[in-house]
Every structure is written in structure tokens, then in C-alpha cells.
Protein backbone atom coordinates (compact mmCIF):
# COMPACT_ATOMS: atom_id res chain seq x y z
CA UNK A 1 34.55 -8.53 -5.18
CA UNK A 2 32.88 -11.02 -3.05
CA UNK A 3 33.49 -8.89 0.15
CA UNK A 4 32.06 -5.38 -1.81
CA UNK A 5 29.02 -7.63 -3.00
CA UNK A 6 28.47 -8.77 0.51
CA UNK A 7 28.59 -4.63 1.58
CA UNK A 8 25.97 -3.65 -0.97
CA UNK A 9 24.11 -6.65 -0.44
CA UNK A 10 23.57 -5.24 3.32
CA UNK A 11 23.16 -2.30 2.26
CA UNK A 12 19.97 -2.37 0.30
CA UNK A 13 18.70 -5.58 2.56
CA UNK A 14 17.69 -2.95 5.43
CA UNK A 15 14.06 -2.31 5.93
CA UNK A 16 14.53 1.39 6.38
CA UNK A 17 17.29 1.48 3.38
CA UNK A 18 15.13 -0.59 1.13
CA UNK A 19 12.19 1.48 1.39
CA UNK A 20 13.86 4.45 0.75
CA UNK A 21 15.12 2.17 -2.52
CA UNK A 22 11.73 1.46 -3.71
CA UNK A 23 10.17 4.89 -2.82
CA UNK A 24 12.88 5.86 -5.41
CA UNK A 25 11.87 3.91 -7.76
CA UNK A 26 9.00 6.29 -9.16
CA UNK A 27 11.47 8.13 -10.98
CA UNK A 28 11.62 11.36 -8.82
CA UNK A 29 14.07 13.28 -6.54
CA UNK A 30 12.96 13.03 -2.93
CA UNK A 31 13.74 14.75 -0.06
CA UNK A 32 14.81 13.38 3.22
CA UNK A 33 11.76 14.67 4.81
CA UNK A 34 9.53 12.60 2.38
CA UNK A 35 11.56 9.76 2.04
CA UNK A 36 11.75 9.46 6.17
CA UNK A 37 7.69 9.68 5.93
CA UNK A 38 7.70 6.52 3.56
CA UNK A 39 9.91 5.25 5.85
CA UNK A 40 7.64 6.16 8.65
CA UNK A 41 11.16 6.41 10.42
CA UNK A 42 12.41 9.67 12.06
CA UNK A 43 14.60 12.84 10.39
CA UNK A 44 17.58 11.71 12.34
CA UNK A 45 17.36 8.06 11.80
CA UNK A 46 16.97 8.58 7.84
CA UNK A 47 19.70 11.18 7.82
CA UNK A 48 21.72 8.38 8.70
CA UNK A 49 20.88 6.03 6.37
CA UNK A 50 20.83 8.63 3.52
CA UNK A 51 24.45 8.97 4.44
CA UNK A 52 25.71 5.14 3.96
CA UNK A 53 23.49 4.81 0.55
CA UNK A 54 25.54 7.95 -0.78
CA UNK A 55 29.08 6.75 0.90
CA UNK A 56 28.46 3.57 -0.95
CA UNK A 57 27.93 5.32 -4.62
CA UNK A 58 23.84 4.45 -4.77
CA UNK A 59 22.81 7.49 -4.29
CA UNK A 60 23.43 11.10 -4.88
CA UNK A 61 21.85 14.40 -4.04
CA UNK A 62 21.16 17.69 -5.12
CA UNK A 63 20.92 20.95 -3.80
CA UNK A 64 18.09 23.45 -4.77
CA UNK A 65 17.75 26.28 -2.50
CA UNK A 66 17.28 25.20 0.69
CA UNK A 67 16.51 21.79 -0.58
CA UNK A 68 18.52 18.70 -0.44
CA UNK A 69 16.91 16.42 -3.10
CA UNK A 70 18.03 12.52 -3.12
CA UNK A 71 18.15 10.47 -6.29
CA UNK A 72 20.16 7.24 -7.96
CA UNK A 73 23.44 7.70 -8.51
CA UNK A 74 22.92 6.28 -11.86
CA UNK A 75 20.00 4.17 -13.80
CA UNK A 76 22.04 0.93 -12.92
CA UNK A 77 21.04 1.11 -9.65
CA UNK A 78 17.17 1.32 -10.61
CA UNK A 79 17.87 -1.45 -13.23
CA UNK A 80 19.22 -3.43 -10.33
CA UNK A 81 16.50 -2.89 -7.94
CA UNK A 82 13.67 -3.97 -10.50
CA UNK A 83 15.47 -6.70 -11.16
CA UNK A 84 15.41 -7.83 -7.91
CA UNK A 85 11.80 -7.62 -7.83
CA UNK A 86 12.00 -10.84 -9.69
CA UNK A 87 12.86 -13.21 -6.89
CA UNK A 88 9.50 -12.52 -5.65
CA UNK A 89 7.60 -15.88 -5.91
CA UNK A 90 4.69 -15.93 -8.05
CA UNK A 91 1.71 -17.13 -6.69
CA UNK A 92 0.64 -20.49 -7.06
CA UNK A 93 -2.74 -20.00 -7.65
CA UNK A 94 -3.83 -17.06 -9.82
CA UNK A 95 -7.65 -15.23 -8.30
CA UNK A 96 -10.16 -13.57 -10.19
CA UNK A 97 -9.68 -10.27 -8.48
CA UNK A 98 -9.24 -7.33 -10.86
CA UNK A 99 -5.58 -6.66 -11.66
CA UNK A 100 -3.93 -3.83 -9.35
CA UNK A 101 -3.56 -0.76 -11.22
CA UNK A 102 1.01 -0.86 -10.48
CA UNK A 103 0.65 -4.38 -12.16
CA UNK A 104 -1.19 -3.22 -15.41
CA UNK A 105 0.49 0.49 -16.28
CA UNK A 106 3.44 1.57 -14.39
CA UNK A 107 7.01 3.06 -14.39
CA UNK A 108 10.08 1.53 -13.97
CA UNK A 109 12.24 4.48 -13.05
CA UNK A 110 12.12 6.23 -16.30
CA UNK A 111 10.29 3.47 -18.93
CA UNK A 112 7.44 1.89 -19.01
CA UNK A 113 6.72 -1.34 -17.43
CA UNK A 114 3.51 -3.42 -16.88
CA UNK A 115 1.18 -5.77 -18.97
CA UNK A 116 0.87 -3.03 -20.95
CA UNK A 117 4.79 -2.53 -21.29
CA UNK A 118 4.93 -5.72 -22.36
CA UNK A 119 2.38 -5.64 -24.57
CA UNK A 120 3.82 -2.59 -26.44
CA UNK A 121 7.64 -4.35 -26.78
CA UNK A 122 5.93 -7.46 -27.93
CA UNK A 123 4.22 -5.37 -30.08
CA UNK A 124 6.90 -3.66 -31.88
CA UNK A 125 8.99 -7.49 -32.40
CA UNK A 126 5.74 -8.61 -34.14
CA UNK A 127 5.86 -5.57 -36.15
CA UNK A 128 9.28 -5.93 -36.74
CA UNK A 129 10.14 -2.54 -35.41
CA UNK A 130 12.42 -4.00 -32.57
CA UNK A 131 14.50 -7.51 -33.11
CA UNK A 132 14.62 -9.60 -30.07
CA UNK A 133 17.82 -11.50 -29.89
CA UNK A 134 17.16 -12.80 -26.75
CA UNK A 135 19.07 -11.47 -24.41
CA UNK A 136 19.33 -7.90 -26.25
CA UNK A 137 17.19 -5.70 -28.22
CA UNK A 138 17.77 -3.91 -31.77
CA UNK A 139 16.05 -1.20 -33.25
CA UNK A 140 15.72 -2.40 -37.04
CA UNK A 141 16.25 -0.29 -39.76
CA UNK A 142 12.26 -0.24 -40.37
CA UNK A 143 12.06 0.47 -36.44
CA UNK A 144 14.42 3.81 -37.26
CA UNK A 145 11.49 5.27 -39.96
CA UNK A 146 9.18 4.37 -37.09
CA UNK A 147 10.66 5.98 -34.19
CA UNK A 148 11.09 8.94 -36.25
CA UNK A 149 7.41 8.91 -37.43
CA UNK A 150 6.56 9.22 -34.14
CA UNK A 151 8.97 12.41 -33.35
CA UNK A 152 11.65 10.23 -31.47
CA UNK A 153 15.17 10.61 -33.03
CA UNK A 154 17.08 7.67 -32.39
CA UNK A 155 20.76 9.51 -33.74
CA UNK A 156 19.89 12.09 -30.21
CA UNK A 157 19.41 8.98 -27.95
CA UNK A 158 22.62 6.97 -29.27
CA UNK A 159 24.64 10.06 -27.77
CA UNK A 160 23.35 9.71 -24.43
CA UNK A 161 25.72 7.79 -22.38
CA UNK A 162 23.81 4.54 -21.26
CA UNK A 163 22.21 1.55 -22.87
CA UNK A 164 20.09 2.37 -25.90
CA UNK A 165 18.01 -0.32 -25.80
CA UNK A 166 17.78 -2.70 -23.82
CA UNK A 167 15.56 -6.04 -22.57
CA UNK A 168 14.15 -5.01 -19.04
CA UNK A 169 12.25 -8.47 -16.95
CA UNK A 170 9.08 -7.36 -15.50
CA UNK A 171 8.65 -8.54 -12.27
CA UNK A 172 4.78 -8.82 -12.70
CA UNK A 173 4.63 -10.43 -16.14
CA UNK A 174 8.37 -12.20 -16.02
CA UNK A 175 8.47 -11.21 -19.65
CA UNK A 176 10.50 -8.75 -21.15
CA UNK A 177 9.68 -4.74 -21.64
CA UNK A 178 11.88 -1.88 -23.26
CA UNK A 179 14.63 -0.07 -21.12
CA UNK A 180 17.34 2.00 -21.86
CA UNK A 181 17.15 5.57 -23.40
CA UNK A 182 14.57 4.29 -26.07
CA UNK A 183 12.04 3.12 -23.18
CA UNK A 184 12.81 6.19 -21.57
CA UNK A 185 12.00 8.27 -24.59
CA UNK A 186 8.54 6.15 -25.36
CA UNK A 187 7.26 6.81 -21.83
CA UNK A 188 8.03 10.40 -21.84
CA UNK A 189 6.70 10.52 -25.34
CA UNK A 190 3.51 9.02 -24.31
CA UNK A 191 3.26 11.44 -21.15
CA UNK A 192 3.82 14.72 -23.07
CA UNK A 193 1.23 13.91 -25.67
CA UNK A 194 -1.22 12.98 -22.50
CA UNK A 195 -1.60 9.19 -23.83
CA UNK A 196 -0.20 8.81 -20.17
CA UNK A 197 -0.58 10.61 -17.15
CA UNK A 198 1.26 9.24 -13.99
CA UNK A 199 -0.49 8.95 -10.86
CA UNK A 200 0.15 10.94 -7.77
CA UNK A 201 2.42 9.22 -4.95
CA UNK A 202 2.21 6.02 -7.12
CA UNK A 203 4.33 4.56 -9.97
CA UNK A 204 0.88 3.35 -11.41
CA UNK A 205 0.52 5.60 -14.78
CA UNK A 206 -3.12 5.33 -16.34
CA UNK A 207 -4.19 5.51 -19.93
CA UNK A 208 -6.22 8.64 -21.67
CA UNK A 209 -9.03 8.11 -23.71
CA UNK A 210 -6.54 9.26 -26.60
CA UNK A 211 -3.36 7.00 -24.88
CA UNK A 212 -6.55 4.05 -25.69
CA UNK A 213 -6.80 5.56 -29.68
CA UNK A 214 -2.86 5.56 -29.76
CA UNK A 215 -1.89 2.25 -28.68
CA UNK A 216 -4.56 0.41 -31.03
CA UNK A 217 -2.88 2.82 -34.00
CA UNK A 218 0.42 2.62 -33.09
CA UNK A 219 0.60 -1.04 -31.21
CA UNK A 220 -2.79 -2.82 -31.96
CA UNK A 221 -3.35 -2.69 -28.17
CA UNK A 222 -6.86 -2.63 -26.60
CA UNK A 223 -6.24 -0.62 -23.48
């Protein structure tokens, strides 16, 4: 195990490999063209590196035409990468400057993430919707009228096979937001009804002037 960590571990600790890690991160399928632009790297040289992250089981592609389209293998690997994000050392001293628009509304991969991801998972503990245990989160049986209120059916989402729910460590707010296929489901909820709309060639997502009415129903959130 220690020898596989160490393989993975220099694996996604290339510049070139990392990048394309991150750029992945927005939720998308990518193709090597693109991803060798965010690279700034050339077609061969990200060809290459495409090739070790999908030897190793990180990545996997599809074809679509004449397109090759790159993704994660699985969400486990976007959990992991997020989570890394977290060793980043917070600054000692805090400015004035206007938070950065990936800081206050984002995704992570496929939920929501954020201040105001936070805010809406601290929101729905308060309200007793979700019970925080800590290290895991539980959908109360309050929180199942609720979800279904809303037109999310939590029975559909238990059959999907990953984590339900699940506590998710921002790595801008080191506090906890909603993964799993119930963060999943609230983001795309929020996106379909145009509360949300994501922002092009950025995992910043900004609010509507309706997303604003919603959250202050729904989460008592000023956004």
C-alpha cells in the first residue's frame, strides 16, 4: 500500500498532471485539446500524461464521434482532490479586498461548495433538516418531507451507487458543505430552476435575482 500511495502520490504531484486535475474539477468532460491549452503544454506532451492518469485508474474517457472526452474515473477522485485543497495555508492576515467570486459560489465537481455552500448545510442542521454527527451527515425524517417539497426524491438518490450524503471540507471556509448524491441533486436543482447559473470556463456559479428570493425562503440566506 505504501509503495501504490507513493505512485499516485507522483502522479497527481506533476505540474502538467495536476493541472489537468484541477481543470477537471469543474465538473465537465474535457478534451485533450482543451485540457493541453490549460496546461499551456503541447498535444503530444499531454497525450502522454493523459495516458499514465488513465493507466493508473484516475481517469477515464469517452468517445463521441470523433471526440475523445476525458473525465474522473469516479467522484472519489474529485473528493480526493478537493480535499487536498485543504493543506493550503490560510493566510495569516485576512485584507479587506472583496471576496473572489470561486471563494463565495462555486462547484465542487458536482455540489455546491463556497460560503454560500456552507451557509446552506449549516442552514439545513439549524433547521433540523440534516443531523450533523460530526464526521457524517443524516437526512432526518423532517429533512425527507423537505427534500421532497422541493421536488428531490431521496428513495431515487439512495439507489445511486455512491455516498448519499456526505460532510465535504471546504477548502476556503474549512467548514463543512454537502456532498454525495444529495449535494449533487441540490446544485443541479438550483441550476435547472435558474437560482444558479455556472460561469463560463470557471467553477465560480453566481446567484439569480430569484436564486437571492430562494435561499432567504428556503435557507434564510441573504445572497
Amino acid at each position: 500500500m505504501e509503495n501504490q500511495f507513493k505512485q499516485i502520490a507522483s502522479l497527481i504531484g506533476d505540474p502538467t498532471r495536476a493541472t489537468i486535475m484541477w481543470t477537471l474539477m469543474d465538473g465537465k468532460a474535457f478534451t485533450a485539446t482543451e485540457l493541453a491549452m490549460a496546461a499551456d503544454t503541447s498535444p503530444q506532451n499531454i497525450s502522454m500524461h493523459l495516458s499514465r492518469l488513465l493507466q493508473a485508474d484516475l481517469l477515464r474517457v469517452e468517445n463521441q464521434g470523433r471526440h475523445r472526452y476525458y473525465k474522473f474515473a469516479r467522484k472519489e477522485v474529485a473528493y480526493a482532490i478537493e480535499a487536498m485543497t485543504n493543506l493550503i495555508p490560510v493566510p495569516a492576515k485576512q485584507t479587506a479586498e472583496p471576496m473572489p467570486a470561486i471563494k463565495y459560489c462555486r462547484s465542487c465537481y458536482d455540489h455546491l461548495a463556497g460560503k454560500i455552500g456552507v451557509a446552506i448545510a449549516n442552514s439545513l442542521i439549524k433547521q433540523k433538516i440534516i443531523v450533523d454527527h460530526e464526521d457524517a451527515f443524516e437526512v432526518s425524517s423532517k429533512g425527507k418531507k423537505w427534500f421532497n417539497t422541493i421536488g428531490i426524491s431521496l428513495d431515487d438518490l439512495q439507489q445511486n451507487r455512491r455516498a448519499f450524503i456526505k460532510p465535504c471540507l471546504d477548502w476556503s471556509e474549512r467548514r463543512h458543505h454537502i456532498g454525495g448524491s444529495v449535494g449533487a441533486a441540490l446544485l443541479d436543482k438550483m441550476l435547472v430552476n435558474d437560482w444558479m447559473r455556472r460561469v463560463k470556463n470557471s467553477r465560480a456559479i453566481v446567484i439569480t435575482g430569484s436564486g437571492q428570493k430562494k435561499l432567504q425562503e428556503y435557507f434564510t440566506i441573504n445572497a
